[in-house]
Protein backbone atom coordinates (compact mmCIF):
# COMPACT_ATOMS: atom_id res chain seq x y z
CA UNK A 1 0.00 0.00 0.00
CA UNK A 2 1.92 3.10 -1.01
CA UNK A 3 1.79 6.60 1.39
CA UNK A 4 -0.73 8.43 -0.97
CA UNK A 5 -3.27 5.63 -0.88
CA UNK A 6 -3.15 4.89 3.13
CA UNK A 7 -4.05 8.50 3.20
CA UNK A 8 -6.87 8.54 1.27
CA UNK A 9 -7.59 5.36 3.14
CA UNK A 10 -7.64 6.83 6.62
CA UNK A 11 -9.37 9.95 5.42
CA UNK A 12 -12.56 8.10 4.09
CA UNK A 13 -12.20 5.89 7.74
CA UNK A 14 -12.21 9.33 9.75
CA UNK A 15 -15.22 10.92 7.78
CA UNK A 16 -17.37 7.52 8.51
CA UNK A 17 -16.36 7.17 11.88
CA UNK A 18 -16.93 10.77 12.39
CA UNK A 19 -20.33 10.70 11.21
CA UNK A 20 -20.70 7.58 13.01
CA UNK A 21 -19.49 9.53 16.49
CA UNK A 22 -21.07 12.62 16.29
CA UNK A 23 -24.78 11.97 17.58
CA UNK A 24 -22.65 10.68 20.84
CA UNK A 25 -23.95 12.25 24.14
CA UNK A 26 -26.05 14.97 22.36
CA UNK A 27 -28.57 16.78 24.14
CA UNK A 28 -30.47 19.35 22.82
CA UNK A 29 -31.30 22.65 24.19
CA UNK A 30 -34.74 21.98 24.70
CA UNK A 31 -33.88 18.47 26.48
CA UNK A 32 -31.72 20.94 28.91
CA UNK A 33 -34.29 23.23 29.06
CA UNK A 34 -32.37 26.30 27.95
CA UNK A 35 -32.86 27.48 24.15
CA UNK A 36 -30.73 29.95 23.37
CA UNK A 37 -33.00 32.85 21.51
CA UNK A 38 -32.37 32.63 17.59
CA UNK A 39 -31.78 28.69 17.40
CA UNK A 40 -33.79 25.82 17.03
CA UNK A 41 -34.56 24.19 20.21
CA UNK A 42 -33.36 20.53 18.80
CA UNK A 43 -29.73 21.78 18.58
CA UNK A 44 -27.10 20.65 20.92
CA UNK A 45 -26.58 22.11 24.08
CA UNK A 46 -23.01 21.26 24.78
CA UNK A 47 -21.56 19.65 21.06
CA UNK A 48 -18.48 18.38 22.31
CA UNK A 49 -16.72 18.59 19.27
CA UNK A 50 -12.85 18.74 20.45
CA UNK A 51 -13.66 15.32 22.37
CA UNK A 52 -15.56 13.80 19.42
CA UNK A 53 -12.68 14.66 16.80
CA UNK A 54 -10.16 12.90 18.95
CA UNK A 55 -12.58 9.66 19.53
CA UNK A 56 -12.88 9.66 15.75
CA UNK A 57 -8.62 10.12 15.12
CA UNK A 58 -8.63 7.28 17.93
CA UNK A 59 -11.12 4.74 16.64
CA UNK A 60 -9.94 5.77 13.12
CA UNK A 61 -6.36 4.64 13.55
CA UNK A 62 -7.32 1.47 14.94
CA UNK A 63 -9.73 0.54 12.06
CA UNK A 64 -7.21 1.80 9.56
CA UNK A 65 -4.35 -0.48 11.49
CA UNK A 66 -6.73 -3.25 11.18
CA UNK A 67 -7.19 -2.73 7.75
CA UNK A 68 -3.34 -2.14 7.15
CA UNK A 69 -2.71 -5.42 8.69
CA UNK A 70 -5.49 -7.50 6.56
CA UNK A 71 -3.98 -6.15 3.54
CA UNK A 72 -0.16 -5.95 3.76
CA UNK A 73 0.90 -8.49 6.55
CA UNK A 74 -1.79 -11.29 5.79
CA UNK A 75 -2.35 -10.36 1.90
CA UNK A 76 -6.67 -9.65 1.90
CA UNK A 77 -7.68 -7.47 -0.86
CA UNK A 78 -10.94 -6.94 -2.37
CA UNK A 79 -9.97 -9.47 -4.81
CA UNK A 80 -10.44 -12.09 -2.29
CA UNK A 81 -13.80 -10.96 -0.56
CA UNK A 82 -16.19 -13.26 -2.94
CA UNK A 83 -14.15 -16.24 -0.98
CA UNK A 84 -14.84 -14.86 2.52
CA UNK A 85 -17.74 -16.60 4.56
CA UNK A 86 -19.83 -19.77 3.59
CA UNK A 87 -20.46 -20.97 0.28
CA UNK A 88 -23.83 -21.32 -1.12
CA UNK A 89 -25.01 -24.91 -1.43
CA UNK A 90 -27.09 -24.78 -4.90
């Protein structure tokens, strides 16, 4: 796997996994009971964005060293995935 591909590897892993970790402890204003005036009362009160970008980096890394290790140290590609799992019995 050369350097520019593991790149755009992890980047795709990060944007799933970050869209995957933002609804994580959200409460909305209206579930805190204080709406800000001017915003919809179904926004987040607190976003915790700082901690959700570095659970994404975290969980991202390990998926992409999973993946890293599938496909350089043990040789999976998406050539072999029609052999994964149990054949069907026609």
């Amino acid at each position: 796997m050369s350097l520019t591909t593991a790149i755009a590897v992890y980047f795709i892993i990060w944007w799933v996994v970050l869209f995957a970790v933002l609804p994580w402890g959200v409460k909305s204003q209206a579930e805190e009971g204080r709406v800000s005036e001017g915003t919809e009362a179904g926004a987040p009160a607190r976003p915790l964005i700082l901690r959700k970008l570095l659970a994404t980096t975290l969980i991202s890394a390990l998926v992409f060293a999973i993946l890293w290790y599938l496909r350089v140290k043990v040789g999976l590609g998406l050539e072999d995935l029609p052999d994964i799992g149990p054949k069907p019995s026609y």
